[in-house]
Protein backbone atom coordinates (compact mmCIF):
# COMPACT_ATOMS: atom_id res chain seq x y z
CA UNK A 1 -16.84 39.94 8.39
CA UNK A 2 -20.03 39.10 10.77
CA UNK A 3 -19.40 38.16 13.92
CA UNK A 4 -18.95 33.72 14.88
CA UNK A 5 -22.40 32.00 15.78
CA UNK A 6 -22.70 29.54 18.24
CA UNK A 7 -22.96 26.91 15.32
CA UNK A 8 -20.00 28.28 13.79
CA UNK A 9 -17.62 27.84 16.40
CA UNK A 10 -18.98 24.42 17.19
CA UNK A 11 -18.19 23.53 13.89
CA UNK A 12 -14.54 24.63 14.09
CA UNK A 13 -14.04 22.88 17.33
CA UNK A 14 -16.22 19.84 16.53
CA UNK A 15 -14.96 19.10 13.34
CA UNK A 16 -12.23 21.44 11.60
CA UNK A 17 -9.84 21.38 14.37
CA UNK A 18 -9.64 18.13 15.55
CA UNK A 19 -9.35 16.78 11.24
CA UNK A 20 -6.66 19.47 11.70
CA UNK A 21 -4.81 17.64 14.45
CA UNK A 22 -5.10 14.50 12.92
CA UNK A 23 -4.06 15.36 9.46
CA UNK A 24 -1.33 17.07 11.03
CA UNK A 25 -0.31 13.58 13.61
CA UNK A 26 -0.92 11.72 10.30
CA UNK A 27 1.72 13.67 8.15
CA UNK A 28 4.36 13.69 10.95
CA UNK A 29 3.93 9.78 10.83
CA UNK A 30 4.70 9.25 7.68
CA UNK A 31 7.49 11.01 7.45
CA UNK A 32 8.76 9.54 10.49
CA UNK A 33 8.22 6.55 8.82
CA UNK A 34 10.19 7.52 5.64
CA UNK A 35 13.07 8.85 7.72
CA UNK A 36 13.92 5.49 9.60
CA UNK A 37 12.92 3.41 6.43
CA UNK A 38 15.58 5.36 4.83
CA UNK A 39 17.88 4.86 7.69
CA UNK A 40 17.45 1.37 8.08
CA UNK A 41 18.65 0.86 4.42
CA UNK A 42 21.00 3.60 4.22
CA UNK A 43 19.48 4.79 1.29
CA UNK A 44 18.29 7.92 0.48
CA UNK A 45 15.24 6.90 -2.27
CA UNK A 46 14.51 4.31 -0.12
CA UNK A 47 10.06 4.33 -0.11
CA UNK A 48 7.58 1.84 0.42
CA UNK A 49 7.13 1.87 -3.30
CA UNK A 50 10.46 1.38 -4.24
CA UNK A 51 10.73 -1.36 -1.51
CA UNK A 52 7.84 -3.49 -2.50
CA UNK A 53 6.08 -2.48 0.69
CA UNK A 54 3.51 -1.25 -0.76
CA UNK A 55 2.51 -3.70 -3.38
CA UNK A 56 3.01 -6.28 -1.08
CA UNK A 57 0.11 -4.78 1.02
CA UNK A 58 -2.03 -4.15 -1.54
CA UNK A 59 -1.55 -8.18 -3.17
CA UNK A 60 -2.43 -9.36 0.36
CA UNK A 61 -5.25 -7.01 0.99
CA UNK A 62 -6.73 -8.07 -2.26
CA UNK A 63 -6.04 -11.74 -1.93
CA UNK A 64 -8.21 -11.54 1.42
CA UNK A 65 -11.08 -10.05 -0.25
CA UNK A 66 -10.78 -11.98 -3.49
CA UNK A 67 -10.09 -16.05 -1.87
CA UNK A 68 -10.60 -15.37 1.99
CA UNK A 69 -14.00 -13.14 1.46
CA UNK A 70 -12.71 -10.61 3.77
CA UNK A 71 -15.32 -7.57 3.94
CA UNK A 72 -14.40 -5.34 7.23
CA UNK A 73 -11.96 -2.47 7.61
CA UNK A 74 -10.33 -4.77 10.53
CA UNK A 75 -9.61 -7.67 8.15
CA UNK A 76 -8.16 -5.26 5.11
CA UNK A 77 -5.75 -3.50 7.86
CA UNK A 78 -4.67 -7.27 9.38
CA UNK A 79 -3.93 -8.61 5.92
CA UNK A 80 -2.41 -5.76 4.50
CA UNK A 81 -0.03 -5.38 7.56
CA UNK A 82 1.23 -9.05 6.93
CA UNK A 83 1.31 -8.57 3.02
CA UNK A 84 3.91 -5.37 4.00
CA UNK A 85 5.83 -7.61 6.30
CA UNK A 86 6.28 -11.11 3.84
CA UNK A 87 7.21 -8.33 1.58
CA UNK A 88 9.60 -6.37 3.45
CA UNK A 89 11.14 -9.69 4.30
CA UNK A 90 10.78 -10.91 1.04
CA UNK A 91 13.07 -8.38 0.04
CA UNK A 92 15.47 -8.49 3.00
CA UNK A 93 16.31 -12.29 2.11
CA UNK A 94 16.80 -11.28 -1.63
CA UNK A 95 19.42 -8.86 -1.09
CA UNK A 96 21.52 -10.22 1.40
CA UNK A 97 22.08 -13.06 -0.47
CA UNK A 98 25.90 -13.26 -2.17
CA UNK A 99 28.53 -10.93 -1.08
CA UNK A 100 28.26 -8.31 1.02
CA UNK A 101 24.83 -8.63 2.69
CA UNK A 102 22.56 -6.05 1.97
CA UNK A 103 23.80 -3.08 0.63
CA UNK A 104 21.36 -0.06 -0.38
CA UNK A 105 21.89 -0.71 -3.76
CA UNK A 106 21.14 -4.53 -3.37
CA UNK A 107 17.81 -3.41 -1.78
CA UNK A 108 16.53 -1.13 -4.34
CA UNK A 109 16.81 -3.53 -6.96
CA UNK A 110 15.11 -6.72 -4.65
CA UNK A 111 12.37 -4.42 -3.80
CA UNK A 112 12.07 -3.61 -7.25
CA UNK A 113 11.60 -7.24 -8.06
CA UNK A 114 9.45 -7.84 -5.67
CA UNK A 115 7.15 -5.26 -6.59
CA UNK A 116 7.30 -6.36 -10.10
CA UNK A 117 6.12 -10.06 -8.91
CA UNK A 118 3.26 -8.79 -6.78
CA UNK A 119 2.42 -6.46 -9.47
CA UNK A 120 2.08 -9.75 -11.68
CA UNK A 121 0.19 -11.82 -8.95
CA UNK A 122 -2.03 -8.83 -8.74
CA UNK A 123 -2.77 -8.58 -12.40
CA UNK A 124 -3.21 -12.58 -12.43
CA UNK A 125 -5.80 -11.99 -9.51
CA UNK A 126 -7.86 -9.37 -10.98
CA UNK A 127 -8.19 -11.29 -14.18
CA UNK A 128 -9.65 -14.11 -12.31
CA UNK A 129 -12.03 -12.13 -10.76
CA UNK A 130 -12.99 -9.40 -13.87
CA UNK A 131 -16.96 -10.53 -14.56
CA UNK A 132 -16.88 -11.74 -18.33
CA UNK A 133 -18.29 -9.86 -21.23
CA UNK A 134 -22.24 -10.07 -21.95
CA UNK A 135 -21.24 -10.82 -25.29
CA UNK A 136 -21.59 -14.31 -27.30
CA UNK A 137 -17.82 -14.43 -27.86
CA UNK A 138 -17.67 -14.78 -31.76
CA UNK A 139 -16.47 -11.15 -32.37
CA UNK A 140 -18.94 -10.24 -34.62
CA UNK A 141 -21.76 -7.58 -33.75
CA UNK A 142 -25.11 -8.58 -33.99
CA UNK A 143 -27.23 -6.98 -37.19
């Protein structure tokens, strides 16, 4: 193997190693994330997904760009941070209703419905949006 060239170790300390880092302070994150989310509920499966976390960001992300005309990295992170949190309390509020308060179990199953209602809006939102067809709308092609 030839020797490193100047350019060659610039490019592993400009750019490889510090992607490195990051991936690296990216993936300990997350699963610091996951670890206390699961705490928190006191259930094992417990994920974003499974929460309604996720869908909840991605409803209010899309709302923003759809009604609000948000175009900028800074206004997809702001509204997508609230979406997670009306979510996340969305979901609180639905299973600590009745008996009990919120149990894992009661969790799972409001985050589920959550995520099955902002899966819905979603849908509803991108159908407003979806251009129409070119065609003339009477089925038949033309000949």
């Amino acid at each position: 193997m030839p020797p490193l060239t100047a350019v060659d170790a610039e490019v592993v300390c400009q750019l490889r190693v510090p992607r490195t880092v990051i991936g690296l302070m990216v993936g300990a994150a997350l699963a610091l994330a996951g670890t206390v989310l699961q705490g928190i509920t006191r259930n094992p499966i417990a994920d974003p997904g499974i929460l309604g976390v996720s869908q909840g960001s991605a409803v209010c992300a899309e709302l923003a760009i759809t009604f609000a005309g948000v175009h900028t990295l800074d206004g997809y992170v702001w509204f997508a941070f609230a979406g997670a949190g009306a979510a996340s309390v969305a979901v609180y509020a639905i299973a600590s209703r009745g008996l009990g308060g919120a149990s894992p179990v009661k969790l799972a199953l409001g985050g589920a419905a959550v995520n099955a209602l902002l899966v819905a809006v979603s849908r509803a939102s991108s159908r407003r949006t979806r251009p129409r067809s070119m065609s003339s709308g009477s089925g038949r092609s033309a000949r």
